[in-house]
Each structure stands twice: as structure tokens, then as C-alpha cells.
N, C-alpha and C. Protein backbone atom coordinates (compact mmCIF):
# COMPACT_ATOMS: atom_id res chain seq x y z
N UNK A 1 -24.63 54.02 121.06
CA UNK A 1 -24.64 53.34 119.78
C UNK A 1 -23.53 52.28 119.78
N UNK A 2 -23.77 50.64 119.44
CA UNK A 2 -22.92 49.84 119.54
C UNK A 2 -21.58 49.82 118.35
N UNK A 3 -20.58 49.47 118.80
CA UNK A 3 -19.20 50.06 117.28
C UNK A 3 -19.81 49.38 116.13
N UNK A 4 -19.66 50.40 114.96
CA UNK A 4 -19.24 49.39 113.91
C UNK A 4 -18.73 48.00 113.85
N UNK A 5 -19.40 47.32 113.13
CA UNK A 5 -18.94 45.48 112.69
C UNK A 5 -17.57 45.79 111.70
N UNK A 6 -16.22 45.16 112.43
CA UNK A 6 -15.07 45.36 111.75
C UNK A 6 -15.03 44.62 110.41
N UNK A 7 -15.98 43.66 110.18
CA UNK A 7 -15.92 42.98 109.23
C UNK A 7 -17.66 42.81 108.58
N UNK A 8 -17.64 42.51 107.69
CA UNK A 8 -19.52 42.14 107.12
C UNK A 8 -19.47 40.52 107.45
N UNK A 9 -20.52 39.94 107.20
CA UNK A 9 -21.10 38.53 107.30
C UNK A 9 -20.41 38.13 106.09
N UNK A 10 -20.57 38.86 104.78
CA UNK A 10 -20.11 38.00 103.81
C UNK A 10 -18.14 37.73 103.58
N UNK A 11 -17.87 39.15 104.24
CA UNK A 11 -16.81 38.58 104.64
C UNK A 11 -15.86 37.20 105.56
N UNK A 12 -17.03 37.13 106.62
CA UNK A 12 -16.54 36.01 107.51
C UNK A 12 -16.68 34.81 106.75
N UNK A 13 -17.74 34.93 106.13
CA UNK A 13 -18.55 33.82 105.39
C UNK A 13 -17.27 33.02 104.35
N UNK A 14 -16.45 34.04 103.72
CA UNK A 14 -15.66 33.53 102.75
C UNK A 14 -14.48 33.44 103.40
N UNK A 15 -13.92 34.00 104.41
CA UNK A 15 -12.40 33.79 105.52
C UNK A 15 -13.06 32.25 106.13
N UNK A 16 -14.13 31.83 106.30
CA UNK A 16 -14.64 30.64 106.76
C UNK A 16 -14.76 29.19 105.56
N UNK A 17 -15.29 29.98 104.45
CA UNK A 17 -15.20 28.86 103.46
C UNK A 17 -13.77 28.25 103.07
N UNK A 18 -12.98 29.56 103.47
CA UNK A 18 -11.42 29.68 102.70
C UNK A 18 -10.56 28.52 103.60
N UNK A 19 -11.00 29.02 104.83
CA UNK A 19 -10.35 27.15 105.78
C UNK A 19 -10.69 26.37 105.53
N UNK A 20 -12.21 26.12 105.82
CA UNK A 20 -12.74 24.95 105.28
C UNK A 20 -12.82 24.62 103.66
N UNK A 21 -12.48 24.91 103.18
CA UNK A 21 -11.32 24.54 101.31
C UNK A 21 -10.37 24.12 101.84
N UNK A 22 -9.51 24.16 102.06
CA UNK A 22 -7.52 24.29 102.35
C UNK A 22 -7.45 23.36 104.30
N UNK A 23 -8.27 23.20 104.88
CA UNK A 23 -8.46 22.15 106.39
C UNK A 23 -9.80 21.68 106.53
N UNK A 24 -10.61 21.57 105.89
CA UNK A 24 -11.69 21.01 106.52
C UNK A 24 -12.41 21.45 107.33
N UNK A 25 -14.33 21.11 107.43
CA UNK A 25 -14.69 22.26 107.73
C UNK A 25 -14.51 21.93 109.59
N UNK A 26 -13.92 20.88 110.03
CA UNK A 26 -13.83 21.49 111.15
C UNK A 26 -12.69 22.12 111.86
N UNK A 27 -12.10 22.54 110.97
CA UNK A 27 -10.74 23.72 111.34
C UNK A 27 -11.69 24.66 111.37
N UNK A 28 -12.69 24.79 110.97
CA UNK A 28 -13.68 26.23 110.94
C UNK A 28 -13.56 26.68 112.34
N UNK A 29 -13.24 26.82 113.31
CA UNK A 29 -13.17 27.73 114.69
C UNK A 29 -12.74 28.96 114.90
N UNK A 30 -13.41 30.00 115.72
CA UNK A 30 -13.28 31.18 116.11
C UNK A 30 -11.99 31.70 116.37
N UNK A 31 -11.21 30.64 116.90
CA UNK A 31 -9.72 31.21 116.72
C UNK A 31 -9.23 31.47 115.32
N UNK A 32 -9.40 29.97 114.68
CA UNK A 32 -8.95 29.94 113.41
C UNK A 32 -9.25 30.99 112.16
N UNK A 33 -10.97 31.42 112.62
CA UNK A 33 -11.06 32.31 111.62
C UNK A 33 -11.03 33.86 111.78
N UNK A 34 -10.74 34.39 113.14
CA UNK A 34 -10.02 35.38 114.15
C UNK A 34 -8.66 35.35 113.06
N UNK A 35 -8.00 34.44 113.09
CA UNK A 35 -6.64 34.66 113.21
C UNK A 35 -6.40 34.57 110.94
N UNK A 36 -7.44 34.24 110.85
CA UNK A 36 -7.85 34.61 109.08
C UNK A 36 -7.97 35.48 108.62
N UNK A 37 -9.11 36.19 109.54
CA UNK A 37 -9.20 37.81 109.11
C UNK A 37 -8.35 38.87 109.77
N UNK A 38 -7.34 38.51 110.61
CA UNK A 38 -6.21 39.29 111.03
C UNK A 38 -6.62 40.10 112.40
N UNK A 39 -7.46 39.23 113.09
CA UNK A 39 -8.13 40.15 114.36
C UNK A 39 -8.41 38.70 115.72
N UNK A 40 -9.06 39.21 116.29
CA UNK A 40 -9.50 38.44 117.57
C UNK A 40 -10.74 37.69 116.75
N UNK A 41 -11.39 36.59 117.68
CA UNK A 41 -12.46 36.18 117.69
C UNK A 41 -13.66 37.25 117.80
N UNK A 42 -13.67 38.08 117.80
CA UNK A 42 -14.58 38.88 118.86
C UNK A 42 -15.58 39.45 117.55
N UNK A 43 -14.85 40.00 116.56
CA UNK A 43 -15.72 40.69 115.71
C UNK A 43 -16.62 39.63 115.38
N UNK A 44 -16.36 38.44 115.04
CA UNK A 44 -17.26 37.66 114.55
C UNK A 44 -18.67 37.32 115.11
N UNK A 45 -18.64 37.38 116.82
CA UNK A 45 -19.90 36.97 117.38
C UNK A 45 -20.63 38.70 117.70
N UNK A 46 -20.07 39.25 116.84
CA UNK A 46 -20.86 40.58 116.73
C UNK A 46 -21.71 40.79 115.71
N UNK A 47 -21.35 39.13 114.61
CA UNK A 47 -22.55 39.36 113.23
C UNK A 47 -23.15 38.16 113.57
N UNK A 48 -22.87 37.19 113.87
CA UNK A 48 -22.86 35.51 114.39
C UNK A 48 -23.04 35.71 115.72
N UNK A 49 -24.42 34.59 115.78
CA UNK A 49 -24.80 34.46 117.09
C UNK A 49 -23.49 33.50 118.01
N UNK A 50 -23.35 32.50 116.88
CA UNK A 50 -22.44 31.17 117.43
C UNK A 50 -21.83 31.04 116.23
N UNK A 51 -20.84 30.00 116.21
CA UNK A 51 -19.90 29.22 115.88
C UNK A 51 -20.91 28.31 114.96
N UNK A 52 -22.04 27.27 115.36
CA UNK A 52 -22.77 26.97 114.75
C UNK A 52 -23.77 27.69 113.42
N UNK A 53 -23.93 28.87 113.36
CA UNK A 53 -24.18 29.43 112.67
C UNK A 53 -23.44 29.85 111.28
N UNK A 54 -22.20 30.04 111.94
CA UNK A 54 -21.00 30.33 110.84
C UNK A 54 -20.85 29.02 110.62
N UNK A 55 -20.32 27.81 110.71
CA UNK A 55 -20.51 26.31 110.21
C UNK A 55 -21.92 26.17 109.04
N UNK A 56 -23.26 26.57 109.54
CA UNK A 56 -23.92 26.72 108.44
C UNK A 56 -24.02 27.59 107.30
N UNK A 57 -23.21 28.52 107.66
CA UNK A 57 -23.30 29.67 106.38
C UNK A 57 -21.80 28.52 105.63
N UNK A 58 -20.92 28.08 106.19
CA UNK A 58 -20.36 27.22 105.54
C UNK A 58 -20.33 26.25 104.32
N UNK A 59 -21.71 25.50 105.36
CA UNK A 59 -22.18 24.55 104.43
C UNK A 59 -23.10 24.98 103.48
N UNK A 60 -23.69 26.13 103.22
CA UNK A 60 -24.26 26.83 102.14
C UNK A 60 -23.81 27.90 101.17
N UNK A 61 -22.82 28.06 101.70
CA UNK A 61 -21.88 28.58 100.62
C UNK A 61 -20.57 27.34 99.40
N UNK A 62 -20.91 26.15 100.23
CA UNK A 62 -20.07 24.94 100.18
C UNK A 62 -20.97 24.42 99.11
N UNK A 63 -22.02 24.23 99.06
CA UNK A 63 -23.51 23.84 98.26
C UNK A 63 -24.03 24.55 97.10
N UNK A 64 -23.46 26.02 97.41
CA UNK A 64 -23.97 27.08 96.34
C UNK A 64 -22.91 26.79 95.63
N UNK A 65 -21.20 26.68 95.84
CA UNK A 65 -20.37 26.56 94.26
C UNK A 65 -20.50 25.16 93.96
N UNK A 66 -20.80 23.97 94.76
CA UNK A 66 -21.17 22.66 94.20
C UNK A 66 -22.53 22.96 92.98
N UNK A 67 -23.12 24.10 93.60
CA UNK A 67 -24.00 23.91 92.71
C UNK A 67 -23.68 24.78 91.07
N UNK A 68 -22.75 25.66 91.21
CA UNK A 68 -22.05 26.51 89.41
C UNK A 68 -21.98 25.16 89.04
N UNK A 69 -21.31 23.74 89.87
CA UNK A 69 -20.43 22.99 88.92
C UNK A 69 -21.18 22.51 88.34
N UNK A 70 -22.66 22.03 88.78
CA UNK A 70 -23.88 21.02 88.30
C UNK A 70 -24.63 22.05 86.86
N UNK A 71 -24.48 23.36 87.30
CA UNK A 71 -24.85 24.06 86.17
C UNK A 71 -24.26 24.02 84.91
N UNK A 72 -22.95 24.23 85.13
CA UNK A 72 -21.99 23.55 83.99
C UNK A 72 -22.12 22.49 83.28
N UNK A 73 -22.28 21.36 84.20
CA UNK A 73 -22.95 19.84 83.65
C UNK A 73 -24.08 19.93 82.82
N UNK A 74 -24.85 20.76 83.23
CA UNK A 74 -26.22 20.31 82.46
C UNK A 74 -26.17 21.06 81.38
N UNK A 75 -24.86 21.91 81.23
CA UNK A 75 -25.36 22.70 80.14
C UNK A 75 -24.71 21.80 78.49
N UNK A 76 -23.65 20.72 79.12
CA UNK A 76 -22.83 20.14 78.40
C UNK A 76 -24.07 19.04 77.51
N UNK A 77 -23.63 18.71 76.66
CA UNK A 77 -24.17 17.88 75.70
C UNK A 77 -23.35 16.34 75.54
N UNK A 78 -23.66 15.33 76.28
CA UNK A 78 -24.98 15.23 76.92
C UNK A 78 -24.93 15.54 78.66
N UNK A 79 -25.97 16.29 78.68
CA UNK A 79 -26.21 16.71 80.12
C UNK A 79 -25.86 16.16 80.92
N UNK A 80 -26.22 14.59 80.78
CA UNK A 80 -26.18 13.42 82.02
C UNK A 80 -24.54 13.31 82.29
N UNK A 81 -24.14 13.25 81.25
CA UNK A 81 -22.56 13.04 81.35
C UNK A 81 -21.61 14.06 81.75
N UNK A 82 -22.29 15.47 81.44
CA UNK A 82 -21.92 16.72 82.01
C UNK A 82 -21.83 16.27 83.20
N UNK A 83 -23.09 16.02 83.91
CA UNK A 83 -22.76 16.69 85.37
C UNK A 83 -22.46 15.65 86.02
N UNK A 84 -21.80 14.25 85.62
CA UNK A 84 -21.17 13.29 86.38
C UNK A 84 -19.90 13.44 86.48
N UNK A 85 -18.68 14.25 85.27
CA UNK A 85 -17.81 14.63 84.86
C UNK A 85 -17.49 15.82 85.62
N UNK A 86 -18.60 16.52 85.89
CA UNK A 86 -18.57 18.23 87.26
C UNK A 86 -18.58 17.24 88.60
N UNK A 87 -19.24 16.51 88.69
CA UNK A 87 -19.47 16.21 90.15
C UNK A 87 -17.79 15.37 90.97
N UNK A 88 -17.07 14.18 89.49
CA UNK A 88 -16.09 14.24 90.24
C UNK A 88 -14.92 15.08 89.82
N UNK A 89 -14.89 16.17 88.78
CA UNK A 89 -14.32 17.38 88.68
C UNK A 89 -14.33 18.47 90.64
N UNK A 90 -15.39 18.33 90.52
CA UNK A 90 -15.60 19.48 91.95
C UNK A 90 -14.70 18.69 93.30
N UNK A 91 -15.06 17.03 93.04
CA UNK A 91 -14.33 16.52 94.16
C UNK A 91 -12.67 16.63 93.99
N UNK A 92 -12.24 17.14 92.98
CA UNK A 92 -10.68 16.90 92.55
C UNK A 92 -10.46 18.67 92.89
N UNK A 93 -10.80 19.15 92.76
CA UNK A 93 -10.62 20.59 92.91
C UNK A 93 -11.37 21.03 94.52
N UNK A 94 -11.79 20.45 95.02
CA UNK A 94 -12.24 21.25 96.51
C UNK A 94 -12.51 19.71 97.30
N UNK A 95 -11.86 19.04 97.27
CA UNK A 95 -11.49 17.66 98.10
C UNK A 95 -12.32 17.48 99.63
N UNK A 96 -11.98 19.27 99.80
CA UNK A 96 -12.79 19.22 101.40
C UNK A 96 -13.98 19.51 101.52
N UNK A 97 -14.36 20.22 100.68
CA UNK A 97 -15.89 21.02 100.37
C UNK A 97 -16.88 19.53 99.66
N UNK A 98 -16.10 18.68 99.00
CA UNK A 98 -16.41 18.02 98.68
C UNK A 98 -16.68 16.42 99.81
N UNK A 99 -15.84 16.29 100.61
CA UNK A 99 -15.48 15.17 101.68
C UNK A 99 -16.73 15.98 102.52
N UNK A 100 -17.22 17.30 102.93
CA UNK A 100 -18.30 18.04 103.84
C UNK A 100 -19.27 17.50 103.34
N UNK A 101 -19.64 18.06 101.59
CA UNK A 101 -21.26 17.45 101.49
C UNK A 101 -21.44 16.10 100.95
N UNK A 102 -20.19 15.57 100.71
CA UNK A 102 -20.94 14.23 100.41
C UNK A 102 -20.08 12.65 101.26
N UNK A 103 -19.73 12.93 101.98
CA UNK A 103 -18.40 12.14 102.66
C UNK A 103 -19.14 12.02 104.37
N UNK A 104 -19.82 13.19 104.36
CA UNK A 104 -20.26 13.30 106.15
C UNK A 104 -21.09 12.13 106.21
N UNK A 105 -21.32 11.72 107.90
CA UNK A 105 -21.86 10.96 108.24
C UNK A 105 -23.61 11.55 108.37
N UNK A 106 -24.45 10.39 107.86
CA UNK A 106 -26.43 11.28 107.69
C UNK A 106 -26.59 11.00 109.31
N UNK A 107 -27.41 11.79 109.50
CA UNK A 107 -27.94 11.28 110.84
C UNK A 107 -29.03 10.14 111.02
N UNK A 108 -29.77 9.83 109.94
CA UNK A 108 -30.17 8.53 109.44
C UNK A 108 -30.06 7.40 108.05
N UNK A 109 -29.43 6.65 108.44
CA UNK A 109 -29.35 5.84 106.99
C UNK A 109 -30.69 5.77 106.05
N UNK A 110 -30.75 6.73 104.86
CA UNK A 110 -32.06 6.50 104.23
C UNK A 110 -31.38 5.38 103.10
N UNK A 111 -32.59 4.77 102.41
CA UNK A 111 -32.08 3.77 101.57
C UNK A 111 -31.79 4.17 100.43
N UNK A 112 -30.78 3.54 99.40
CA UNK A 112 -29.94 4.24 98.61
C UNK A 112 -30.86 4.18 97.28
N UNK A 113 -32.00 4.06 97.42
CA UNK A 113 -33.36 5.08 96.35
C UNK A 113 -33.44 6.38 97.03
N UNK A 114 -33.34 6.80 98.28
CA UNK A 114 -34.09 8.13 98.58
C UNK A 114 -32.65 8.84 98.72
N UNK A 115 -31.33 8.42 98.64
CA UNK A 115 -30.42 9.20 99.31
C UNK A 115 -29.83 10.37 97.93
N UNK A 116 -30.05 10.21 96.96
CA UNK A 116 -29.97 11.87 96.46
C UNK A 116 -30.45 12.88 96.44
N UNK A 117 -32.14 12.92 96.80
CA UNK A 117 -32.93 13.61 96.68
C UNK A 117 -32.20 14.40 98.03
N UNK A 118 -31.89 13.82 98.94
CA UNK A 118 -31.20 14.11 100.40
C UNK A 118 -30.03 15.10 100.41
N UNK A 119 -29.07 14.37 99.52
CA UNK A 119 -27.74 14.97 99.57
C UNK A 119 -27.26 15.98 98.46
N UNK A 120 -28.36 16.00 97.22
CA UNK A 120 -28.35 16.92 96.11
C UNK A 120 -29.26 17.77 95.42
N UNK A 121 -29.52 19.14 96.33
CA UNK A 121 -30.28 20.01 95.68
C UNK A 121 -30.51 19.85 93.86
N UNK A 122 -29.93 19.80 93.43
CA UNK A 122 -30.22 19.69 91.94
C UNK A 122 -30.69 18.24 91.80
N UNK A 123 -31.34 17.57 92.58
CA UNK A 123 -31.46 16.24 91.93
C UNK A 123 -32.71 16.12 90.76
N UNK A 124 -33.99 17.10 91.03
CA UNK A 124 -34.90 17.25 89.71
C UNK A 124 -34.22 17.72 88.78
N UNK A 125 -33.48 18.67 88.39
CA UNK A 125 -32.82 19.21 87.11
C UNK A 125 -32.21 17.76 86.44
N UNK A 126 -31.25 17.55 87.31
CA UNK A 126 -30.28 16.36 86.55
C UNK A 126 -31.48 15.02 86.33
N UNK A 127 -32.54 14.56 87.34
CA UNK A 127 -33.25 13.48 86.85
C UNK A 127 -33.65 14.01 85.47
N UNK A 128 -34.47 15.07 85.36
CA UNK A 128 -35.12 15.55 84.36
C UNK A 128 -34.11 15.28 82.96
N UNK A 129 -32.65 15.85 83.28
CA UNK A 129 -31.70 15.70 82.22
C UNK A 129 -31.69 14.19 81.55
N UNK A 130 -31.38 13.26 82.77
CA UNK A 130 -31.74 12.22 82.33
C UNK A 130 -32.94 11.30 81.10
N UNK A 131 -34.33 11.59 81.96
CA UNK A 131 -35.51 11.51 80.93
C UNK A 131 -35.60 12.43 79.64
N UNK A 132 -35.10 13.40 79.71
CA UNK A 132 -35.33 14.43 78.57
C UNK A 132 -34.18 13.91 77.44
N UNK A 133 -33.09 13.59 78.02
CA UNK A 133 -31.60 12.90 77.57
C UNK A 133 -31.75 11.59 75.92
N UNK A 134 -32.62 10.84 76.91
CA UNK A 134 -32.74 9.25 76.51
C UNK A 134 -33.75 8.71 76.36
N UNK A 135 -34.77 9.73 76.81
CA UNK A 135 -36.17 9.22 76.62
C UNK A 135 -36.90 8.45 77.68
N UNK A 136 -36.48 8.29 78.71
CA UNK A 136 -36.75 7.37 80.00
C UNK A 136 -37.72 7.63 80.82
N UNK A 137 -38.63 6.37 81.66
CA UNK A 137 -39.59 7.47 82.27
C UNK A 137 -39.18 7.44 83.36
N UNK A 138 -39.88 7.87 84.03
CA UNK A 138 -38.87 8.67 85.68
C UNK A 138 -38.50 7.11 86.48
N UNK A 139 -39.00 6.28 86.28
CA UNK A 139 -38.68 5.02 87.11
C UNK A 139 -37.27 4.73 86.74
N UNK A 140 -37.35 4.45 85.44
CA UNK A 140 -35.80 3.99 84.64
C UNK A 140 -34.85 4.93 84.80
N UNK A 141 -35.24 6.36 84.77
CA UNK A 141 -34.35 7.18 84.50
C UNK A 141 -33.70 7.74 86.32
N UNK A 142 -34.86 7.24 87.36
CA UNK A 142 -34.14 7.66 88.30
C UNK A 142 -33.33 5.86 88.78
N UNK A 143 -33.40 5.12 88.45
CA UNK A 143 -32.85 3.81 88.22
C UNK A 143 -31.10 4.05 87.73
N UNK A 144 -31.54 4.33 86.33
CA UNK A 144 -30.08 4.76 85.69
C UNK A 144 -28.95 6.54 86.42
N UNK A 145 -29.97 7.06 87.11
CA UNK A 145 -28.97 7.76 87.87
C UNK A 145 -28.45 7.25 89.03
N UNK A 146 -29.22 6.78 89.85
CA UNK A 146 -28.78 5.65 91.15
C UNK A 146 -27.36 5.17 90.77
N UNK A 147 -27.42 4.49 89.83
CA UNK A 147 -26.24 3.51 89.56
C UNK A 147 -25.28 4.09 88.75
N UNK A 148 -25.60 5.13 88.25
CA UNK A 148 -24.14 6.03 87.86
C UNK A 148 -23.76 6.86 88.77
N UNK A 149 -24.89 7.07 89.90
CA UNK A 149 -23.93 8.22 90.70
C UNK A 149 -22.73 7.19 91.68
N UNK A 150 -23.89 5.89 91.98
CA UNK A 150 -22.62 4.95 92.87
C UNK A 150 -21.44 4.69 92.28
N UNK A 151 -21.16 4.91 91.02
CA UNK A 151 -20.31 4.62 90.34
C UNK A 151 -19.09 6.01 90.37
N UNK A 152 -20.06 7.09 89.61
CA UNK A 152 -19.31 8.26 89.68
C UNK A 152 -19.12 8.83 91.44
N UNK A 153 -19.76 8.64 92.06
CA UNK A 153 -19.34 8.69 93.20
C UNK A 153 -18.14 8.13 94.16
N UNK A 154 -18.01 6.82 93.17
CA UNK A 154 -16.98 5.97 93.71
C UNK A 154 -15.65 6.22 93.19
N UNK A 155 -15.40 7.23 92.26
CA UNK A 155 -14.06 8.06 91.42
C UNK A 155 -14.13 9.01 91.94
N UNK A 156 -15.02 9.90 92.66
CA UNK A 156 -15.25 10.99 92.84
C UNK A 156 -14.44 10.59 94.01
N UNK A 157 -14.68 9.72 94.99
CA UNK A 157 -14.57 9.68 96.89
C UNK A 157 -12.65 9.27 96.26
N UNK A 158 -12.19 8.59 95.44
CA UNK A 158 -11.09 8.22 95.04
C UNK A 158 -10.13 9.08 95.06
N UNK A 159 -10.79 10.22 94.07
CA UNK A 159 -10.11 11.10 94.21
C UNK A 159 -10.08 12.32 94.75
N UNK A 160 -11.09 12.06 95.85
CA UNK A 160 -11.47 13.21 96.92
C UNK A 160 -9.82 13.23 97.92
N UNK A 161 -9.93 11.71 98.10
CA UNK A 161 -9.09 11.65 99.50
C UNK A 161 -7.93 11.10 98.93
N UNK A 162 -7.73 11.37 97.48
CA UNK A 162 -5.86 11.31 96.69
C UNK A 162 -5.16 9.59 96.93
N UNK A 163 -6.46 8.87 96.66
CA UNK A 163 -6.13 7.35 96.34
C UNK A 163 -5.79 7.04 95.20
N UNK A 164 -6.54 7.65 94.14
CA UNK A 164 -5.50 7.62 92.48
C UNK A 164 -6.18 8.83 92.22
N UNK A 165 -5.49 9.13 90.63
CA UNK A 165 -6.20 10.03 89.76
C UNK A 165 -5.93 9.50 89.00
N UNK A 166 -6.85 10.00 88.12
CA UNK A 166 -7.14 9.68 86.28
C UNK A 166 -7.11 11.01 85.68
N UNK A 167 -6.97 11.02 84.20
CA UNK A 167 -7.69 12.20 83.43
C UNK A 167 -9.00 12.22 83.44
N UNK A 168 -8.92 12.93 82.57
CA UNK A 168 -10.50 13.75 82.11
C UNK A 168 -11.11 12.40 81.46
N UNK A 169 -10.48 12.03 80.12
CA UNK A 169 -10.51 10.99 79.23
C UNK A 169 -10.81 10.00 80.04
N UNK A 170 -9.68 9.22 81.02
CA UNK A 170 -10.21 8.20 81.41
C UNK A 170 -11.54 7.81 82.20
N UNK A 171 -11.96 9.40 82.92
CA UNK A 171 -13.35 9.21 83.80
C UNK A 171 -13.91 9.45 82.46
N UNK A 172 -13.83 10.27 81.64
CA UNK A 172 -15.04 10.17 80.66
C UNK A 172 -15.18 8.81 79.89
N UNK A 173 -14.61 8.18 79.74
CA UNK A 173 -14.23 6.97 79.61
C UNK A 173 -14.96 5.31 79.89
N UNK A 174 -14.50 5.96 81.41
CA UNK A 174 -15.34 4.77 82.11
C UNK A 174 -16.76 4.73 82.22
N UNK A 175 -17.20 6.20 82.55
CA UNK A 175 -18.34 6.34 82.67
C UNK A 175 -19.27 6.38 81.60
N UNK A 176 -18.62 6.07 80.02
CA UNK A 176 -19.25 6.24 78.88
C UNK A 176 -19.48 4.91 78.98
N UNK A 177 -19.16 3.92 79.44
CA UNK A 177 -18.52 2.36 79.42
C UNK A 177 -19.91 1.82 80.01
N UNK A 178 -19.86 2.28 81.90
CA UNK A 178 -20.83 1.94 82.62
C UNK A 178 -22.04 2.71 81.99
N UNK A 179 -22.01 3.31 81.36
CA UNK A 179 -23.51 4.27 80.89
C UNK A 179 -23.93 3.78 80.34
N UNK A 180 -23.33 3.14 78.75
CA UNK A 180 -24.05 2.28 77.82
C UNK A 180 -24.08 0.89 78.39
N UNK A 181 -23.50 0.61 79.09
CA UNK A 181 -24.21 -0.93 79.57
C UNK A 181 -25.70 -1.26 80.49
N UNK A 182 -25.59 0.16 81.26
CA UNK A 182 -26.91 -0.13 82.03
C UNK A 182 -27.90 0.42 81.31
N UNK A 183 -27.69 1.33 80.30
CA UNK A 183 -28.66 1.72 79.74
C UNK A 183 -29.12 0.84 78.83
N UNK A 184 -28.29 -0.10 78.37
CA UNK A 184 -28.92 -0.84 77.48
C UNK A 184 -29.68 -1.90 78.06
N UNK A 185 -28.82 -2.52 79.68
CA UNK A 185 -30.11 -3.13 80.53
C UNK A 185 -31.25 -2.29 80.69
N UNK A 186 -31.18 -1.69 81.13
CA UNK A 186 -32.77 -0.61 81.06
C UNK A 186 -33.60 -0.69 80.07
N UNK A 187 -33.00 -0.64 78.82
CA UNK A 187 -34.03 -0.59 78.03
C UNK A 187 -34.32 -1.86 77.46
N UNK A 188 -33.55 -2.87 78.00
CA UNK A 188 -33.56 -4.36 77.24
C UNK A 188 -32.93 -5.10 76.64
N UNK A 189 -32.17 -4.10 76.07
CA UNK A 189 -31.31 -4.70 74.81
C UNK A 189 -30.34 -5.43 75.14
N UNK A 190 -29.98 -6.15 74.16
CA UNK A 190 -29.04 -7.01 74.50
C UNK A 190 -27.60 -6.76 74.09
N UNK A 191 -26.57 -7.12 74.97
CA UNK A 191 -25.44 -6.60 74.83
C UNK A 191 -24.18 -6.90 73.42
């Protein structure tokens, strides 16, 4: 009968997320996370085939609390603004988890209409938030997320990698700023 596993999967899983939070996920290595859980490398490729494997339980455990934060967002009133306010909230609070899923290099440049559906499991909830929001039909409304995420994305990457910070106020702020202007291009109106 082969020994007992000194540790569970979900344990490695979180001694692995816990580097990659605090170094990035490619400090994630067998030494590194050996020397996390207070043992050799060894227990680990006794639940884990590879190293690659534990890197993906990484990036899905990295995706699952990105995703509490988007839940939070949508629950806020207004939704849309919720979860632009979580998204660069999450980048200010997990910088690295954050620089992993949205900072990495794609393995193909898709064009920047198809690239959320790509990089954000929740992207139907939040479009939906959008149209349900303001009344928009999915053209406009995935239009007006495009251009707030480049936006909120662009505070988010700011303060991913500690180039400035703002408050709360001032991102809510700006983004109340850029919101009503394109929305009012969207719908026509004049400024």
C-alpha cells in the first residue's frame, strides 16, 4: 500500500496561490512550494502529476476569487459601476493574481471586440448588467463595456504595478465622468 499523501491537493493548491499572491505566479516552483509547506518537493508530485498542473490549479483558484470580486460588483447598484470599481479594487489588493490574469501575454492577439469574452469568465453576467442597467441592446451595450473596461483597465494596470494610486472617490469619479460621456455618445445625445 503506497504512504499516505502528507498533504491534500487543496492544501498545495492554497501554499501555491499564497506565493503566487506575495511573488508571482512564477515563483510557483517545487522548491518554493516544498519549502511553503515545511517539507521537500516530494509530497507534492504524489497528488500532482507536474509542476504544470499545480500552475493550473493556480490559475483557477486565481479566477475563482477574481470571480467573489465581480459578484460583489454586480450586486452593487449600479451594477455596471460595481464591477468596474471590483475589477480595479482586486488589482490593488492582489497586484499579482491580478498582473497573471490580465497582464499575461495571449498566445494570439484577438481583436479588442473579442478580447473579454477571452479573458473574463463573467463577461455575459456583466454585459447583461449593462443592457438590463441602461436599456441598451447588446451592440451598444457590448460597445459601452469595451471602452470602459480600456479605461478601467488602464487604472486597474496603474495600480497593479504601484505607478499611482487614487481613492475609492477618485476612480469612482472618473469612471462616472467617462461613463456618462460615452453613454451619452451611444445614445446620441448631445453633450
Amino acid at each position: 500500500m503506497p504512504p499516505k499523501c502528507k498533504f491534500t491537493r487543496e492544501e498545495i493548491i492554497q501554499a501555491a496561490l499564497s506565493i503566487a499572491r506575495t511573488e508571482g505566479a512564477s515563483a510557483v516552483t517545487a522548491r518554493a512550494l516544498g519549502a511553503k509547506l515545511g517539507s521537500s518537493s516530494k509530497p507534492i508530485f504524489s497528488v500532482f502529476e507536474n509542476m504544470e498542473e499545480v500552475q493550473s490549479e493556480v490559475l483557477k483558484a486565481a479566477k475563482a476569487l477574481y470571480a467573489g470580486y465581480i459578484r460583489v460588483g454586480l450586486q452593487q447598484d449600479p451594477a455596471f459601476k460595481g464591477v468596474g470599481m471590483q475589477y480595479v479594487l482586486f488589482a490593488i489588493r492582489e497586484p499579482k493574481l491580478f498582473q497573471l490574469l490580465f497582464m499575461s501575454e495571449q498566445p494570439q492577439k484577438p481583436p479588442v471586440s473579442g478580447i473579454l469574452p477571452i479573458i473574463d469568465e463573467s463577461y455575459d453576467k456583466i454585459l447583461q448588467s449593462v443592457q438590463d442597467g441602461y436599456g441598451l441592446g447588446e451592440a451598444d451595450a457590448k460597445a459601452l463595456y469595451r471602452h470602459l473596461w480600456i479605461y478601467s483597465h488602464g487604472i486597474a494596470v496603474l495600480c497593479a504595478t504601484n505607478m499611482c494610486s487614487f481613492t475609492a472617490q477618485e476612480i469612482g469619479g472618473m469612471m462616472t465622468e467617462v461613463f456618462v460621456g460615452l453613454l451619452k455618445e451611444i445614445k446620441g445625445e448631445s453633450a
